[in-house]
C-alpha atoms as a PDB file:
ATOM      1  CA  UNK A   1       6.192  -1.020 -97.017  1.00  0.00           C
ATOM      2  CA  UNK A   2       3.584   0.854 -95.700  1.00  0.00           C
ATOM      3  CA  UNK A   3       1.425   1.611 -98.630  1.00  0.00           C
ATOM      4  CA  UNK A   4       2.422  -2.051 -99.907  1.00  0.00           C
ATOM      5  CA  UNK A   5       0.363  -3.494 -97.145  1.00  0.00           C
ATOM      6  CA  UNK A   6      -2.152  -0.727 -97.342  1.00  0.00           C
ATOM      7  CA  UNK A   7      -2.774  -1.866-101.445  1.00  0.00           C
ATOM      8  CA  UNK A   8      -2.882  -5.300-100.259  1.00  0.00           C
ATOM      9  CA  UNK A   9      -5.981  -5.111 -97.787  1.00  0.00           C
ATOM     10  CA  UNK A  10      -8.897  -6.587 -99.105  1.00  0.00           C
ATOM     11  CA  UNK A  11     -12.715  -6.243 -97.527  1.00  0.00           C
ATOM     12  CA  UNK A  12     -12.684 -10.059 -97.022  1.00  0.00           C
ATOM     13  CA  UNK A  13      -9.789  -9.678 -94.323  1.00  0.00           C
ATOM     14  CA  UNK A  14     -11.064  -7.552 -92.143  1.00  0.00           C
ATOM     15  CA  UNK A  15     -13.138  -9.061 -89.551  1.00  0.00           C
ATOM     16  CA  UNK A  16     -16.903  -8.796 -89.502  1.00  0.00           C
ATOM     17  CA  UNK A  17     -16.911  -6.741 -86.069  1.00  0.00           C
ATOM     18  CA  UNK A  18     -14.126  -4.176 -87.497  1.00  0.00           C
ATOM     19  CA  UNK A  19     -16.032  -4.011 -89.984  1.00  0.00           C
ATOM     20  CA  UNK A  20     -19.498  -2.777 -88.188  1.00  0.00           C
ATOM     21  CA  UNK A  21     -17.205  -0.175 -86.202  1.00  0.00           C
ATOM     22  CA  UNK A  22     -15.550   1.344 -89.182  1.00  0.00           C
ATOM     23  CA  UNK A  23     -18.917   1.452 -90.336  1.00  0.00           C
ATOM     24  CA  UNK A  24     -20.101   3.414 -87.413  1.00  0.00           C
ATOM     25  CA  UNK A  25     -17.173   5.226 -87.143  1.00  0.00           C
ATOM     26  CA  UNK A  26     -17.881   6.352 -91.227  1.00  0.00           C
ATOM     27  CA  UNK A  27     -21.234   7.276 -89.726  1.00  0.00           C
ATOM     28  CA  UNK A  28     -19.963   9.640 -86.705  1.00  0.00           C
ATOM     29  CA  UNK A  29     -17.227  11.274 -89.006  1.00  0.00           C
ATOM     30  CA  UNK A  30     -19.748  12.319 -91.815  1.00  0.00           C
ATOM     31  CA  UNK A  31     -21.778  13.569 -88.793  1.00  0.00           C
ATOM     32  CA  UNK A  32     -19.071  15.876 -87.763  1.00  0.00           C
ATOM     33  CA  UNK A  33     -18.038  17.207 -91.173  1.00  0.00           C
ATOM     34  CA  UNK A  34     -21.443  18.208 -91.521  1.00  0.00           C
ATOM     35  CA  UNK A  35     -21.967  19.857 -88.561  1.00  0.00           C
ATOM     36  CA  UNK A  36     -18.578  21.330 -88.933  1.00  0.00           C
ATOM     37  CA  UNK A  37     -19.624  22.901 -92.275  1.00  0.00           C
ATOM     38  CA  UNK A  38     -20.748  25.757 -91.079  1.00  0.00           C
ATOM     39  CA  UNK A  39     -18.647  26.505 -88.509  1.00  0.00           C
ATOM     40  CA  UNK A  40     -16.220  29.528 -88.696  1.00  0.00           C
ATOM     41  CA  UNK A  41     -13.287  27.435 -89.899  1.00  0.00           C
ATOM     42  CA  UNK A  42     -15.467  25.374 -92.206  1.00  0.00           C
ATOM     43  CA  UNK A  43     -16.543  28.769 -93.898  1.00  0.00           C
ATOM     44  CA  UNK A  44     -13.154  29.980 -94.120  1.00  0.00           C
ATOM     45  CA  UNK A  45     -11.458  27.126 -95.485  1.00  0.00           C
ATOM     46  CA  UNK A  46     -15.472  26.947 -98.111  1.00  0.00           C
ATOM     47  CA  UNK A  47     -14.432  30.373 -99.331  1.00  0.00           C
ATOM     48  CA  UNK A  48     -10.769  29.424 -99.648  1.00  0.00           C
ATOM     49  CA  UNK A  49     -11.507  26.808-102.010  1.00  0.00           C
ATOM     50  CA  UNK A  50     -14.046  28.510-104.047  1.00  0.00           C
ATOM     51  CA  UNK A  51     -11.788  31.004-104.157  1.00  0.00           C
ATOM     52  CA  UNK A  52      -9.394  29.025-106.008  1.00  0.00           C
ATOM     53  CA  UNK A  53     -11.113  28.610-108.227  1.00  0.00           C
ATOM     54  CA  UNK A  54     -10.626  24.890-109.425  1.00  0.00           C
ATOM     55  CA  UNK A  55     -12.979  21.820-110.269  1.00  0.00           C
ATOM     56  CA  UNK A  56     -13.147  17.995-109.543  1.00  0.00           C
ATOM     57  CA  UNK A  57     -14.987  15.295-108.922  1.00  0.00           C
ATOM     58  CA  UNK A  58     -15.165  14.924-105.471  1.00  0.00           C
ATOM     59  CA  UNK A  59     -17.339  16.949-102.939  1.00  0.00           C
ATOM     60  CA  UNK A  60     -17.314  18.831-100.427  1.00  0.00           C
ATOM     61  CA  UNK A  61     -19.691  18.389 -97.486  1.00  0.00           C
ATOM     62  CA  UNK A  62     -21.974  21.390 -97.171  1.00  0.00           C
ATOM     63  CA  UNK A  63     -21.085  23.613 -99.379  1.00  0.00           C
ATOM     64  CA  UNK A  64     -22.074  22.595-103.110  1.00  0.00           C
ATOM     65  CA  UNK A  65     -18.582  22.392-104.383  1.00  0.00           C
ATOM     66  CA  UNK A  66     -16.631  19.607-106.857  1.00  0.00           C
ATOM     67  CA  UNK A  67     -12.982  19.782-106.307  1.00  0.00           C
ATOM     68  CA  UNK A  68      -9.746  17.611-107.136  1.00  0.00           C
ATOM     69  CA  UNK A  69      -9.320  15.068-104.130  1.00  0.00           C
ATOM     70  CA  UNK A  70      -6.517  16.344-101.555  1.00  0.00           C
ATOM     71  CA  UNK A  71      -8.957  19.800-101.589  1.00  0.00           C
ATOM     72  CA  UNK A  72     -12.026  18.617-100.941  1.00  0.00           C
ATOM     73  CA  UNK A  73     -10.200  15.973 -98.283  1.00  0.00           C
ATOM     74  CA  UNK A  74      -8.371  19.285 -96.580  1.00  0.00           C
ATOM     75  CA  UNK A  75     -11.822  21.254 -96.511  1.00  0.00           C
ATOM     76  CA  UNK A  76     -13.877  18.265 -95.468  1.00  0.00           C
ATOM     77  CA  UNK A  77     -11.116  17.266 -92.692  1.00  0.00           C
ATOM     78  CA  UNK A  78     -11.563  20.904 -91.903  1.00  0.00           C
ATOM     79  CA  UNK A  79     -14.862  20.709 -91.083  1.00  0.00           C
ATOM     80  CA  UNK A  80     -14.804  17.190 -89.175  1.00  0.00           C
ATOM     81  CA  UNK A  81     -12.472  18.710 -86.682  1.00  0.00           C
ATOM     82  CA  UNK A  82     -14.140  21.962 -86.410  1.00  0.00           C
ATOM     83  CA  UNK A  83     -16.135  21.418 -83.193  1.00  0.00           C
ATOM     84  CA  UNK A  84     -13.438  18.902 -82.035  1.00  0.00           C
ATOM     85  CA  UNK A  85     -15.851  15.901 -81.919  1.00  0.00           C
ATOM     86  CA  UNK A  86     -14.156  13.688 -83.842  1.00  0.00           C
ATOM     87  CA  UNK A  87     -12.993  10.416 -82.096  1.00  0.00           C
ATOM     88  CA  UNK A  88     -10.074   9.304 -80.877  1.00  0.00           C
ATOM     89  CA  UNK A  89      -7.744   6.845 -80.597  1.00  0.00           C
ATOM     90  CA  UNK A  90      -6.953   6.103 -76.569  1.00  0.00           C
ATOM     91  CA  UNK A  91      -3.885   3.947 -76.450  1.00  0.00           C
ATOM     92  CA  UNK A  92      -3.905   0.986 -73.554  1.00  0.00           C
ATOM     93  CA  UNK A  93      -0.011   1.210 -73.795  1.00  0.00           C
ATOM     94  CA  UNK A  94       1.094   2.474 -70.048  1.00  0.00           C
ATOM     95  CA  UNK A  95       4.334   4.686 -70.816  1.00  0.00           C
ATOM     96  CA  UNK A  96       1.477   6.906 -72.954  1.00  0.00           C
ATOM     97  CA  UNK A  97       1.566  10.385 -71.702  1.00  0.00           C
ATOM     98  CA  UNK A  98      -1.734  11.379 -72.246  1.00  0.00           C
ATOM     99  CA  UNK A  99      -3.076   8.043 -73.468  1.00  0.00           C
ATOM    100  CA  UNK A 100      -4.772   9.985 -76.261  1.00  0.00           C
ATOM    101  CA  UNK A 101      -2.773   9.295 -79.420  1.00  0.00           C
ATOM    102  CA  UNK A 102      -4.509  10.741 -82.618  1.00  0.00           C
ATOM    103  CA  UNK A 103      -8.164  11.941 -84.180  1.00  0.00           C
ATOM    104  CA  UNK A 104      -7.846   8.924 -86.825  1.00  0.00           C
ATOM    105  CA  UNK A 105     -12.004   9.012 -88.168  1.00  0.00           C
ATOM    106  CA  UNK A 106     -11.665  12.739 -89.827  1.00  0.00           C
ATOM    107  CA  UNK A 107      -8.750  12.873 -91.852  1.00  0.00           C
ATOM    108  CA  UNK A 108      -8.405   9.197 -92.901  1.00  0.00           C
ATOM    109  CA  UNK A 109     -12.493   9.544 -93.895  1.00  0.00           C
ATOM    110  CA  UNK A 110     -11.865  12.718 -95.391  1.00  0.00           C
ATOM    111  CA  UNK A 111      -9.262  11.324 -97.522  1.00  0.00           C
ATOM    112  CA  UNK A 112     -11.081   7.870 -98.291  1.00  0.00           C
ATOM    113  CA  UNK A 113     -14.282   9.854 -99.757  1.00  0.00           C
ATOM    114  CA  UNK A 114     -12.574  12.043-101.729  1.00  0.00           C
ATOM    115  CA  UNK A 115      -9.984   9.555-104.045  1.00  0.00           C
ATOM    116  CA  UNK A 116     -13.936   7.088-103.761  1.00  0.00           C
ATOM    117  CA  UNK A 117     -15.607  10.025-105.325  1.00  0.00           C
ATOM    118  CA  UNK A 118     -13.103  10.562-107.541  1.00  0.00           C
ATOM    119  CA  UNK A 119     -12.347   7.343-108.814  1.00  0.00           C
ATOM    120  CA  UNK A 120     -16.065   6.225-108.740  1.00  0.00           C
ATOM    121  CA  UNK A 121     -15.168   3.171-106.244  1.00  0.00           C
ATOM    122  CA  UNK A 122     -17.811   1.346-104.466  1.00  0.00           C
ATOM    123  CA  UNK A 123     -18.894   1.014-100.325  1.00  0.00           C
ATOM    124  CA  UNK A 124     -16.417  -1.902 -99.988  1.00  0.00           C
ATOM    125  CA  UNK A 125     -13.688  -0.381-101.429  1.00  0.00           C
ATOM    126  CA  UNK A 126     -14.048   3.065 -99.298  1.00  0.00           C
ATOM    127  CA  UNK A 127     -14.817   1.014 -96.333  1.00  0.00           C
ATOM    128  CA  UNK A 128     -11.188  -1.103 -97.225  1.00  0.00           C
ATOM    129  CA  UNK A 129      -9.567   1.486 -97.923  1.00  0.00           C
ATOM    130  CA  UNK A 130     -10.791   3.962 -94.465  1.00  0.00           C
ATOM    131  CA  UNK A 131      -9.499   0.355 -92.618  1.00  0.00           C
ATOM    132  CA  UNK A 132      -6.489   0.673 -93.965  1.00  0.00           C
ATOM    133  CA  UNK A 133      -5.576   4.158 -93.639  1.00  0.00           C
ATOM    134  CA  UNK A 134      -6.988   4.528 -90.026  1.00  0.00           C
ATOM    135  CA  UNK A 135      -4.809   0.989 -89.153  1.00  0.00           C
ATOM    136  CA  UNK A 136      -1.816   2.532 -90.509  1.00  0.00           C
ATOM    137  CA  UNK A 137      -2.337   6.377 -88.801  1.00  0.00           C
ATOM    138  CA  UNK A 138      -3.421   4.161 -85.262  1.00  0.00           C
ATOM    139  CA  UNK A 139       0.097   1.975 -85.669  1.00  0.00           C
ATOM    140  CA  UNK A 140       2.215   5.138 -86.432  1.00  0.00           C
ATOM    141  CA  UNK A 141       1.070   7.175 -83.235  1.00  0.00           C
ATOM    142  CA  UNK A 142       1.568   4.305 -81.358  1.00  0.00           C
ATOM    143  CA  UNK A 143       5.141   3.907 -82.559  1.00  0.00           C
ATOM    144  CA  UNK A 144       5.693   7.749 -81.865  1.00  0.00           C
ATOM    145  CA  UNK A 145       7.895   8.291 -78.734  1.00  0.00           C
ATOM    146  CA  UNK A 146       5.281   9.324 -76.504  1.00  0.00           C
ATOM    147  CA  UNK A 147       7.755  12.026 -75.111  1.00  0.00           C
ATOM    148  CA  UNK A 148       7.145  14.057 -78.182  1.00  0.00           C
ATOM    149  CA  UNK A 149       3.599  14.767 -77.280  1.00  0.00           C
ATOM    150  CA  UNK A 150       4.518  17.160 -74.313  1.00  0.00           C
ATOM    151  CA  UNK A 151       6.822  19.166 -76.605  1.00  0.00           C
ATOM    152  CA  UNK A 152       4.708  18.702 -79.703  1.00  0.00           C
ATOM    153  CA  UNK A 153       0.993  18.390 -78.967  1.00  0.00           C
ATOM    154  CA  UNK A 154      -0.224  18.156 -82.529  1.00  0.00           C
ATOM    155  CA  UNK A 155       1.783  14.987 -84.402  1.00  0.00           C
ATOM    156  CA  UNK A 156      -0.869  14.919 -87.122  1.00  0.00           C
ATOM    157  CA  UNK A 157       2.183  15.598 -89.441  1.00  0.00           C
ATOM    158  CA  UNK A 158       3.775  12.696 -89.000  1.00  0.00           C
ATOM    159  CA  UNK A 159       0.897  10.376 -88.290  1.00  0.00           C
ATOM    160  CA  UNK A 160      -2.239  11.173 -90.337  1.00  0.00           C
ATOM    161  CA  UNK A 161      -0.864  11.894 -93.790  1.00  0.00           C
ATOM    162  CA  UNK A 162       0.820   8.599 -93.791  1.00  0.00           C
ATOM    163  CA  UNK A 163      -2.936   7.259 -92.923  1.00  0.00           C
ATOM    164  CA  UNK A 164      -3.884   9.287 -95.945  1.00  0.00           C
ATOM    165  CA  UNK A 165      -1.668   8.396 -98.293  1.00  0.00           C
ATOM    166  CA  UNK A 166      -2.482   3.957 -96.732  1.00  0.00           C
ATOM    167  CA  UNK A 167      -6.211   5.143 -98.088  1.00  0.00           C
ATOM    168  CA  UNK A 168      -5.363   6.849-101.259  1.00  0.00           C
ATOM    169  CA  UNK A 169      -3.153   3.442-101.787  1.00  0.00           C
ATOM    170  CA  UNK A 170      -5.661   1.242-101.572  1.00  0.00           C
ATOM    171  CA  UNK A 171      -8.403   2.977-103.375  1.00  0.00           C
ATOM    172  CA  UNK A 172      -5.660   3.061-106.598  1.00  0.00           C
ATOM    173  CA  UNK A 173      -5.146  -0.374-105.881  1.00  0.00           C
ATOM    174  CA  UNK A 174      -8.874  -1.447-106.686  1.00  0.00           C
ATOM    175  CA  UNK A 175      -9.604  -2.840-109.968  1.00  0.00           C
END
């Protein structure tokens, strides 16, 4: 159901002022993968990927390279968290533990350049597609029991690959 509605999003449904934020948001999030290039992580996981030695179409952010999709969207996410600027998601829900739910720009933007890149899609369609996957990694860490997060800081396995796979939906989806 989830990457049923995720296919189904179109840029004329999203409002005009959700629009302008992802926008900004897309804006912040490249600013953070760059400067996380070059960060220790970002040159680990650079080498790591040259290292393997594979091609693509899609880039990744600082370092020169064209790789298949989900590697340049795990070395660009890589980056974008790096310095740990990347936004966040503050719930207004009270029973919220820490009322911080999940870094949704970074991986969802990571993942929404990469399948663009590599299936030559338009702004529109990355900006549909980022709305989508960041509305469906927001609505699952809101649904997670907010217990969980003292146990389990880090929920990004649950949450954001479900936003990835809501972005990697809808970019297929586009004609």
């Amino acid at each position: 159901e989830v990457a049923e509605y995720a296919s189904r999003v179109s840029y004329d449904s999203i409002p005009a002022d959700v629009i302008k934020r992802a926008k900004e948001a897309l804006i912040d999030g490249l600013g953070v993968m760059l400067a996380g290039c070059g960060s220790e992580s970002g040159d680990v996981m650079g080498r790591y990927m040259h290292d393997l030695g594979v091609s693509g179409k899609s880039s990744v952010i600082g370092k020169g390279m064209m790789l298949p999709a989900q590697f340049a969207a795990l070395a660009n996410g890589t980056a974008g968290h790096a310095l740990d600027y990347d936004d966040t998601q503050i719930s207004s829900v009270p029973d919220r533990v820490y009322g911080l739910l999940t870094h949704p720009t970074v991986p969802v933007l990571a993942a929404s350049l990469a399948v663009a890149e590599e299936v030559g899609a338009g702004g529109k369609d990355l900006v549909t597609a980022f709305c989508a996957g960041v509305e469906v990694a927001c609505k699952v860490a809101e649904a997670i029991n907010p217990q969980l997060y003292k146990e389990w800081a880090s929920l990004a396995q649950l949450r954001l690959p479900r936003g990835f796979r809501a972005c990697r939906r809808r970019m297929l989806a586009t004609p």
